[in-house]
C-alpha atoms as a PDB file:
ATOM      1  CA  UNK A   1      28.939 -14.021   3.498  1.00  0.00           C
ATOM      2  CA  UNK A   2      26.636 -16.686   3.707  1.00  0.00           C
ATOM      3  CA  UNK A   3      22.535 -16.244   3.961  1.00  0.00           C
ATOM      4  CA  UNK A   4      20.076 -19.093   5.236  1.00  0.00           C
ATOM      5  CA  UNK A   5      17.628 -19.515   2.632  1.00  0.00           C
ATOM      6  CA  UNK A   6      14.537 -19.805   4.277  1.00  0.00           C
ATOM      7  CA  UNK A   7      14.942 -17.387   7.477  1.00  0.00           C
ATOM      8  CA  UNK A   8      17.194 -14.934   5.050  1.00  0.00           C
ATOM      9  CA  UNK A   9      19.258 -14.221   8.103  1.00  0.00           C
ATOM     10  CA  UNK A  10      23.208 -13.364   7.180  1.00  0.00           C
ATOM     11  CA  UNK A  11      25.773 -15.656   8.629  1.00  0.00           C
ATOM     12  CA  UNK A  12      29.716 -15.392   8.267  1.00  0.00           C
ATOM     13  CA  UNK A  13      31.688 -17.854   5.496  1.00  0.00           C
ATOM     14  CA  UNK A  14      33.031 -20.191   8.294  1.00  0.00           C
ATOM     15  CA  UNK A  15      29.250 -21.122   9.028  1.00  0.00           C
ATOM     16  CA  UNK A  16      27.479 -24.257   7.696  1.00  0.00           C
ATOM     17  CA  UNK A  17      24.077 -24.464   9.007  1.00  0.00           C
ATOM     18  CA  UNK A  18      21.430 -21.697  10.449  1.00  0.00           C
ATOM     19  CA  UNK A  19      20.993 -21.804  14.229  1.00  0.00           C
ATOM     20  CA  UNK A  20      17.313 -20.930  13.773  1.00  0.00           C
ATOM     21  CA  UNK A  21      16.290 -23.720  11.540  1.00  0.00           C
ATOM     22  CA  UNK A  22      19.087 -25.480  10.904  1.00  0.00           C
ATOM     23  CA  UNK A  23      18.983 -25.559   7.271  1.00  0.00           C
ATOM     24  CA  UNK A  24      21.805 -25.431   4.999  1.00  0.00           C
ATOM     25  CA  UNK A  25      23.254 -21.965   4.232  1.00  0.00           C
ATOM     26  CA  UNK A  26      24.123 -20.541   0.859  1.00  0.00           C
ATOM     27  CA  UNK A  27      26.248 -18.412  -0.753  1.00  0.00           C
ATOM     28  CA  UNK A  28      24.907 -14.695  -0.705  1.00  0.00           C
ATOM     29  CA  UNK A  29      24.694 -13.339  -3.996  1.00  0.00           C
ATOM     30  CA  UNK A  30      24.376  -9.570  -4.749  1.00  0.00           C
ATOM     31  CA  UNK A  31      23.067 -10.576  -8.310  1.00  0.00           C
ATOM     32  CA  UNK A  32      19.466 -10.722  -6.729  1.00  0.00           C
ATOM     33  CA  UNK A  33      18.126  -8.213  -9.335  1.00  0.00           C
ATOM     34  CA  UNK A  34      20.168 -10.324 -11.960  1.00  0.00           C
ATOM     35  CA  UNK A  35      17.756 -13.245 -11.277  1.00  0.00           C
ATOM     36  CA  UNK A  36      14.357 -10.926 -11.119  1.00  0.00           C
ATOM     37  CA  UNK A  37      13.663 -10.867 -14.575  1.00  0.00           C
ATOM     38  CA  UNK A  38      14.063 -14.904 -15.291  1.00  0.00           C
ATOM     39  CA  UNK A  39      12.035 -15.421 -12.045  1.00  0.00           C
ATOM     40  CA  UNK A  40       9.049 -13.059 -13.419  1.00  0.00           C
ATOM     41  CA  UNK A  41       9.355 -14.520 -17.033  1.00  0.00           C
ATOM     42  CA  UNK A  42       9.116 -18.035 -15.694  1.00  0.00           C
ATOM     43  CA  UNK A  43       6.315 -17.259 -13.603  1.00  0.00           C
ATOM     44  CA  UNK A  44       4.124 -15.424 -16.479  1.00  0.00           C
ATOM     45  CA  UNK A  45       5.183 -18.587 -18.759  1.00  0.00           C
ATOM     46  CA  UNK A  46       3.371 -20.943 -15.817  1.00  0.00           C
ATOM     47  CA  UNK A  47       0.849 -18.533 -15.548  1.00  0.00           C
ATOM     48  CA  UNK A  48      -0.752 -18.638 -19.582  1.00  0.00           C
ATOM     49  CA  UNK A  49       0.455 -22.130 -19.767  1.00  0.00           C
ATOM     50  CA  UNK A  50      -2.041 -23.219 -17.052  1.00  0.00           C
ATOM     51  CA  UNK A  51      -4.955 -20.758 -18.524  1.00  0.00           C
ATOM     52  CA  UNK A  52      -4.242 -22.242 -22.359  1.00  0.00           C
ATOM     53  CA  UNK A  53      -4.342 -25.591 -20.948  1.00  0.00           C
ATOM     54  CA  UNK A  54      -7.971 -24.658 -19.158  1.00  0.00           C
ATOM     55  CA  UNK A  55      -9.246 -23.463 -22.148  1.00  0.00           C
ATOM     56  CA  UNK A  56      -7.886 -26.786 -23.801  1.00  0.00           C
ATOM     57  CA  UNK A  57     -10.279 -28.661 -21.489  1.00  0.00           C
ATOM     58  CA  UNK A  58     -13.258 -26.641 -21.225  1.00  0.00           C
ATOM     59  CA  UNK A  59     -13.530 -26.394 -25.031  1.00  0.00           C
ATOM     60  CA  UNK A  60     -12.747 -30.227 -25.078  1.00  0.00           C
ATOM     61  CA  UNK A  61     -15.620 -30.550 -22.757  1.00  0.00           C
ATOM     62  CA  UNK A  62     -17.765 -28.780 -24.718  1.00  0.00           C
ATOM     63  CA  UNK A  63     -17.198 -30.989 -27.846  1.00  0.00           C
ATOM     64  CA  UNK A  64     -17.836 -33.718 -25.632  1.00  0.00           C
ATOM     65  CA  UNK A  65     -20.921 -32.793 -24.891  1.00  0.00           C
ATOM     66  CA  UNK A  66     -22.030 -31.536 -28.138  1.00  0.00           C
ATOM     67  CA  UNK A  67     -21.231 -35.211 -29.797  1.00  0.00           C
ATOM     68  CA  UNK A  68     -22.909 -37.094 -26.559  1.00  0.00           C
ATOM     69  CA  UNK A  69     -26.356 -35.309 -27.224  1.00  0.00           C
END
C-alpha cells in the first residue's frame, strides 16, 4: 500500500504518483506511532534551543548597553 504524502490519500503498490496532486507516493508505514516520540523530542529540542538562544541575545543586548552608557 502506498500513501501520498501530502493529501494522505491510500493508493495501491502498482501506483507511482497521486492523481490529486501529483506528487510522489510513499511507502505506507504502520510504524506511525514508532516515529511519534522522535518527532515530539525533536520538536521540544527546537523549541528550548530557539528560547536559550533568545535569552543569549537579549542578555547580550543588555551588556551592550550597559558598556555603551
Amino acid at each position: 500500500m502506498k500513501i501520498c504524502p501530502i493529501c494522505k490519500v491510500k493508493y495501491a503498490d502498482e501506483a507511482e504518483f497521486c492523481a490529486k496532486c501529483k506528487a510522489v507516493l510513499i511507502e505506507d508505514t504502520a510504524d506511525k506511532d514508532a516515529e511519534t516520540p522522535l518527532d515530539r523530542r525533536r520538536l521540544i529540542t527546537a523549541i528550548l534551543s530557539t528560547i536559550a538562544f533568545m535569552a543569549f541575545v537579549a542578555g547580550l543586548y543588555y551588556v551592550v548597553g550597559l558598556l555603551t552608557r
